[in-house]
Protein backbone atom coordinates (compact mmCIF):
# COMPACT_ATOMS: atom_id res chain seq x y z
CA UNK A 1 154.80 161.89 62.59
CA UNK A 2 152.60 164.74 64.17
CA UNK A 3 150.30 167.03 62.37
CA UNK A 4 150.43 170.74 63.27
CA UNK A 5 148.00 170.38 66.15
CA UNK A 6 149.89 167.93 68.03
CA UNK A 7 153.33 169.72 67.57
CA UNK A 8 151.88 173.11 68.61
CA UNK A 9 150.62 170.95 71.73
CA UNK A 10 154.36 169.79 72.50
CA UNK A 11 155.98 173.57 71.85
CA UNK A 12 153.01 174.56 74.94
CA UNK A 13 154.19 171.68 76.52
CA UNK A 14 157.61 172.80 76.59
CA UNK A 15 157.06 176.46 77.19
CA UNK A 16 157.16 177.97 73.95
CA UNK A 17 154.98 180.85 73.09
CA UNK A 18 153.53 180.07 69.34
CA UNK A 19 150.13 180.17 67.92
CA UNK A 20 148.75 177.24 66.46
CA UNK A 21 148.93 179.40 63.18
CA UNK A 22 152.14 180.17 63.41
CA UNK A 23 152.83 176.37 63.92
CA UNK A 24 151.24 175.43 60.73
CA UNK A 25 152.64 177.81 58.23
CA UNK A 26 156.15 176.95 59.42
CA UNK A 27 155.57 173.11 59.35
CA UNK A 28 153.90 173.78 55.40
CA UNK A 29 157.12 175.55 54.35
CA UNK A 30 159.14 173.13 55.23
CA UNK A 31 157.41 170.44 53.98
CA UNK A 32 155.87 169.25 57.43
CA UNK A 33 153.25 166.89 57.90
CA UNK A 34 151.58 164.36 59.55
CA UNK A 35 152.14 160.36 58.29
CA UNK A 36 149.05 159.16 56.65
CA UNK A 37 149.05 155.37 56.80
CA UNK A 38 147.17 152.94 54.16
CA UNK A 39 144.52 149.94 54.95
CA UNK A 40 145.38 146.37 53.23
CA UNK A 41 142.29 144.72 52.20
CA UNK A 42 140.73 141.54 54.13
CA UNK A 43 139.50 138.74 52.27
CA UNK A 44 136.92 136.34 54.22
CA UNK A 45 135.68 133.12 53.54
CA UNK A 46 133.22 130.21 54.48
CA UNK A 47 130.60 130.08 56.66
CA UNK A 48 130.15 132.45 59.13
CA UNK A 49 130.58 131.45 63.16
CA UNK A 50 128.82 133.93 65.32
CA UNK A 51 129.39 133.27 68.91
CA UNK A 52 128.13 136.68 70.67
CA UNK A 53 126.27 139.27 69.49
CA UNK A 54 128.02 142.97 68.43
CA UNK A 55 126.64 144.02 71.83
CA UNK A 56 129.28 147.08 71.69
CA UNK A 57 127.41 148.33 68.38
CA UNK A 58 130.55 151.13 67.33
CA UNK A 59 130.37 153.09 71.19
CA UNK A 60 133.93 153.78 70.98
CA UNK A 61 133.56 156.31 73.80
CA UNK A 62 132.78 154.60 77.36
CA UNK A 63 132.49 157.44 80.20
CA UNK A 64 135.15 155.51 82.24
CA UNK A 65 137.87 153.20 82.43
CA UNK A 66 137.67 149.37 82.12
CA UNK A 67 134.05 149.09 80.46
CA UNK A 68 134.94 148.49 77.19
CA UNK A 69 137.87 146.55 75.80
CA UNK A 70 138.59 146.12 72.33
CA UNK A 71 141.02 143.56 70.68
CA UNK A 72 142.74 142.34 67.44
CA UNK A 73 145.63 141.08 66.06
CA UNK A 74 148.11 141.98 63.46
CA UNK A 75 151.42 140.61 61.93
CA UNK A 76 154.70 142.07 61.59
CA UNK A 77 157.29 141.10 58.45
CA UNK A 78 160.76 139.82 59.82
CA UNK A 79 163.86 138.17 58.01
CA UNK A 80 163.23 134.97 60.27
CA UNK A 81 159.66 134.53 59.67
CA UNK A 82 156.27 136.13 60.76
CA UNK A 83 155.85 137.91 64.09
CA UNK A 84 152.19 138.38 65.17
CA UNK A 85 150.85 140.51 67.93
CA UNK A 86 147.83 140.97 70.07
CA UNK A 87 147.04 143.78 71.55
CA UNK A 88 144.16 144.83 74.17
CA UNK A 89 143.29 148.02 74.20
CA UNK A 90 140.73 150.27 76.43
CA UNK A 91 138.66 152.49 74.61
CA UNK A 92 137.72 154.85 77.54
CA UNK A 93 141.70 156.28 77.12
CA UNK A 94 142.58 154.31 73.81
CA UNK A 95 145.23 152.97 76.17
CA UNK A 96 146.79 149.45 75.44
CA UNK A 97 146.46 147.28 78.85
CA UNK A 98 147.50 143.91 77.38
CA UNK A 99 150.18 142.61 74.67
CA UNK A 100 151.35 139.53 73.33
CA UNK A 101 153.50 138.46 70.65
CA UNK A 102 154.64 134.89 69.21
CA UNK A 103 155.62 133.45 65.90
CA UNK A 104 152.72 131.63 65.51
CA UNK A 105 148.66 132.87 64.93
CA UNK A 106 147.16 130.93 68.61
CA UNK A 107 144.63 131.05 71.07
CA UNK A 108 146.97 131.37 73.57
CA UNK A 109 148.46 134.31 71.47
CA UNK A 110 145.23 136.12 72.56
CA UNK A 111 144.85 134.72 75.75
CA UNK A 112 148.17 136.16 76.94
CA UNK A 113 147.36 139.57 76.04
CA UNK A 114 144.08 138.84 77.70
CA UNK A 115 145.46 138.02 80.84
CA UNK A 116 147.92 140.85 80.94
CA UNK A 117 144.71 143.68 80.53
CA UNK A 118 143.39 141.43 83.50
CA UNK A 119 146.23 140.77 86.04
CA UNK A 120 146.97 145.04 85.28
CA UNK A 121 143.36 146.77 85.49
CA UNK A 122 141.99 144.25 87.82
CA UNK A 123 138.62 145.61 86.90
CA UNK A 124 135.50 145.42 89.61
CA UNK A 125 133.23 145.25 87.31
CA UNK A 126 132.57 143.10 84.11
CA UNK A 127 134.16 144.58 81.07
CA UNK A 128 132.82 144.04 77.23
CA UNK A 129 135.67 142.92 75.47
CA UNK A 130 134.80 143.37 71.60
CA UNK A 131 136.64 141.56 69.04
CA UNK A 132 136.68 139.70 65.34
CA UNK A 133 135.07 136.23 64.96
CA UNK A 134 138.42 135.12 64.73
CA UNK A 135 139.18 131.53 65.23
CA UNK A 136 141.17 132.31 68.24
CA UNK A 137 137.89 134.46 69.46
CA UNK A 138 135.72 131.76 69.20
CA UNK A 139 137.14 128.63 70.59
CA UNK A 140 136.52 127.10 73.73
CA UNK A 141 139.03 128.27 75.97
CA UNK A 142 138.46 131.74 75.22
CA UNK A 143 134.95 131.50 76.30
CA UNK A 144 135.89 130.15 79.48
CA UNK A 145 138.41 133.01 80.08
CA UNK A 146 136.01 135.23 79.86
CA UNK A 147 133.47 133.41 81.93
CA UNK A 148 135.76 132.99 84.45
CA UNK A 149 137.00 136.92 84.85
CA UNK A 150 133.24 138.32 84.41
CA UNK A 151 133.90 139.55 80.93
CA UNK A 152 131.29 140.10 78.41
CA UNK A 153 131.98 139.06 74.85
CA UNK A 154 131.09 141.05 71.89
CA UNK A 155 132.25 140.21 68.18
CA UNK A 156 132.20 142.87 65.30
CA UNK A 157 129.62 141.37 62.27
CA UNK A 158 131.41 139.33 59.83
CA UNK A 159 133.50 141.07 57.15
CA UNK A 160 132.65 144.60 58.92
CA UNK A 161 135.85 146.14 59.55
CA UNK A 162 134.19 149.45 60.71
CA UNK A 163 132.86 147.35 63.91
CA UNK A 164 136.44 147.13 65.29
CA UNK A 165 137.70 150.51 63.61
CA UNK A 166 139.77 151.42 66.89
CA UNK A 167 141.77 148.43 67.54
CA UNK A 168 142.68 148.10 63.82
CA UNK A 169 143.24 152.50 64.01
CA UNK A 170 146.30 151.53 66.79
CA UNK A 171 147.73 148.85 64.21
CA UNK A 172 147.84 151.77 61.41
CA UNK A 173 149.63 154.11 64.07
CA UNK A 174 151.84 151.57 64.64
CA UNK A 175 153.21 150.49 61.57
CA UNK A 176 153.65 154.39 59.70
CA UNK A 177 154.76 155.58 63.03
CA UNK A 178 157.49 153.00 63.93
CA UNK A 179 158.10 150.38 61.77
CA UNK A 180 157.07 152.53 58.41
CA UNK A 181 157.46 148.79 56.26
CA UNK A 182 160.61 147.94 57.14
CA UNK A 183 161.77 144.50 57.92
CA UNK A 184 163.39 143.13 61.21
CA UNK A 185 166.52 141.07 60.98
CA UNK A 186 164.40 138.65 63.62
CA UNK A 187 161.89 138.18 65.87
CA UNK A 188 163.43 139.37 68.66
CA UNK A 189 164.19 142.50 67.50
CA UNK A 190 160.96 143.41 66.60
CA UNK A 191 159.41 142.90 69.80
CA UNK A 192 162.16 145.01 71.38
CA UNK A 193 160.71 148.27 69.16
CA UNK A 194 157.23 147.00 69.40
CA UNK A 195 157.47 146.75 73.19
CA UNK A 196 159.26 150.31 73.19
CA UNK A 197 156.55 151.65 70.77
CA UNK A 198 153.42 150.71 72.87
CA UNK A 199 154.73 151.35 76.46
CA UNK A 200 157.78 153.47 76.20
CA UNK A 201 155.87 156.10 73.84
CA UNK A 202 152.06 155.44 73.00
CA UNK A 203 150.93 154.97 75.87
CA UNK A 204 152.72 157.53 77.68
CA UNK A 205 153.61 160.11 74.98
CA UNK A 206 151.40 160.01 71.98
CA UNK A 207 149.02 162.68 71.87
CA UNK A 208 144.93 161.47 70.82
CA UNK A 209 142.75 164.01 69.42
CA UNK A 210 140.41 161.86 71.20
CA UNK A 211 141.93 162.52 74.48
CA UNK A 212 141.93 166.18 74.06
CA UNK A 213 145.55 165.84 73.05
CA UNK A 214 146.49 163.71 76.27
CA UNK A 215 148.47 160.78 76.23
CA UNK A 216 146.32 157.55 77.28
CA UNK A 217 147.63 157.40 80.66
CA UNK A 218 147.61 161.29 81.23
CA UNK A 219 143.75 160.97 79.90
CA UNK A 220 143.54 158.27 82.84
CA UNK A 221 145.25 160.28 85.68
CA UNK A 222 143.14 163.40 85.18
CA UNK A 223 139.58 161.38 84.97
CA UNK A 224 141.10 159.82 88.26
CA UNK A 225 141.93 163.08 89.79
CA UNK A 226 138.39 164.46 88.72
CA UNK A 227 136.81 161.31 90.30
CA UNK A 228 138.50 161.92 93.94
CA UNK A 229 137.76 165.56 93.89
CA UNK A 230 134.11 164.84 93.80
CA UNK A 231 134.27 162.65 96.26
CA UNK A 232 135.83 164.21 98.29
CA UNK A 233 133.17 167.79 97.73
C-alpha cells in the first residue's frame, strides 16, 4: 500500500542500507506502487441547518495534542446489512482517539465515539471538535455533550467537503488499504478488521507524510518527550 518514500522509511527502520533512489527504481520495475483510492460523490438536499459556525476554517495543523478534533462517519458494505462507523480523530497527530460502530446511522452512533476520544485524552482544556451538519451533529443531545465536556463545536459549510478533508482522507485510507471493496460475510466480522485496522496498525504503524513519516502515536511520544525536556532545561 506504501509509496517509495514510506517503504524506504521501513528498510531504515529495519536496518537496511538503501537510498531512497535505489528504493524507487526497484519498486517501478516491479510494478510497485502506492494504492490511490477514489471519492464517491455526496448529494445534499433541503434546507440548510447551521448550528455553529466553521470556527476551525481548514487549520488542519494544531501545534499540540487535543485542540482540535475532527469527526465523520462512513459506512461499510456487509452480506447482513450496512455497518456504519464513527470515527474521532485528532488532527495534531492524525491519530484516531474515538470509534464506534452499529448497524444503524444514530446519534448515539456519534456519541459513543465521542465519549471514547473523551474518557481516553481526558483533555484539560476545551477542544474544537469540527464536524458535518449532520443530523446526528446537530441534535440536542449532542449539544449538551459537548457543553458538558467543555468542547467547542465547529461544523464544515454545507455541501463543502474540503472543510472536513482530513476525517473523510482516514475513510479513503481505510477502505483501499484494508477493505479494498470487498464485502463482509457480517457485521461482526467487519468490525473485527476495522478494529484491527485503526488500532492494531494506523495508529501505531502507518507512516503520515504529515508526521514526518511517524506513526500517530510515535508523532505523540516524541512531541511529549520534546515537551519534558524543556521543562525540565
Amino acid at each position: 500500500m506504501y509509496g517509495y518514500r514510506k517503504v524506504h522509511s521501513d528498510l531504515r527502520a529495519w536496518g537496511e542500507r538503501i537510498g531512497i533512489n535505489r528504493v524507487y527504481k526497484l519498486m517501478h520495475q516491479h510494478g510497485l506502487k502506492a494504492l490511490v483510492g477514489y471519492r464517491k460523490p455526496r448529494h445534499y438536499s433541503g434546507k440548510p441547518n447551521v448550528a455553529a459556525p466553521n470556527t476551525l476554517n481548514r487549520e488542519f495543523n494544531p501545534e499540540m495534542p487535543n485542540q482540535s478534533w475532527v469527526t465523520d462517519i462512513t459506512y461499510i458494505r456487509t452480506h447482513e446489512g450496512w455497518l456504519y462507523l464513527a470515527a474521532v480523530m485528532d488532527l495534531f497527530s492524525r491519530r484516531i482517539v474515538g470509534w464506534s460502530m452499529q448497524s444503524r446511522i444514530t446519534k448515539e452512533l456519534v456519541l459513543d465515539a465521542l465519549l471514547m476520544a473523551v474518557w481516553r485524552r481526558k483533555p484539560k482544556q476545551k477542544v474544537l471538535i469540527h464536524s458535518d451538519q449532520g443530523s446526528q451533529y446537530t441534535s440536542e443531545d449532542w449539544m449538551l455533550f459537548l457543553k458538558a465536556h467543555n468542547l467547542e463545536s465547529s461544523m464544515s459549510r454545507r455541501g463543502n467537503c474540503h472543510d472536513n478533508a482530513v476525517a473523510e482522507s482516514f475513510f479513503q485510507l481505510l477502505k483501499r488499504e484494508r477493505i479494498k471493496r470487498k464485502i463482509y460475510n457480517d457485521r461482526d466480522e467487519a468490525k473485527r478488521d476495522i478494529f484491527d485496522y485503526i488500532e492494531c496498525f494506523y495508529n501505531s504503524k502507518r507512516r503520515h507524510n504529515s508526521n514526518n513519516l511517524l506513526s500517530p502515536i510515535d508523532f505523540e511520544k516524541q512531541f511529549n518527550q520534546s515537551a519534558e525536556q524543556c521543562l525540565q532545561s
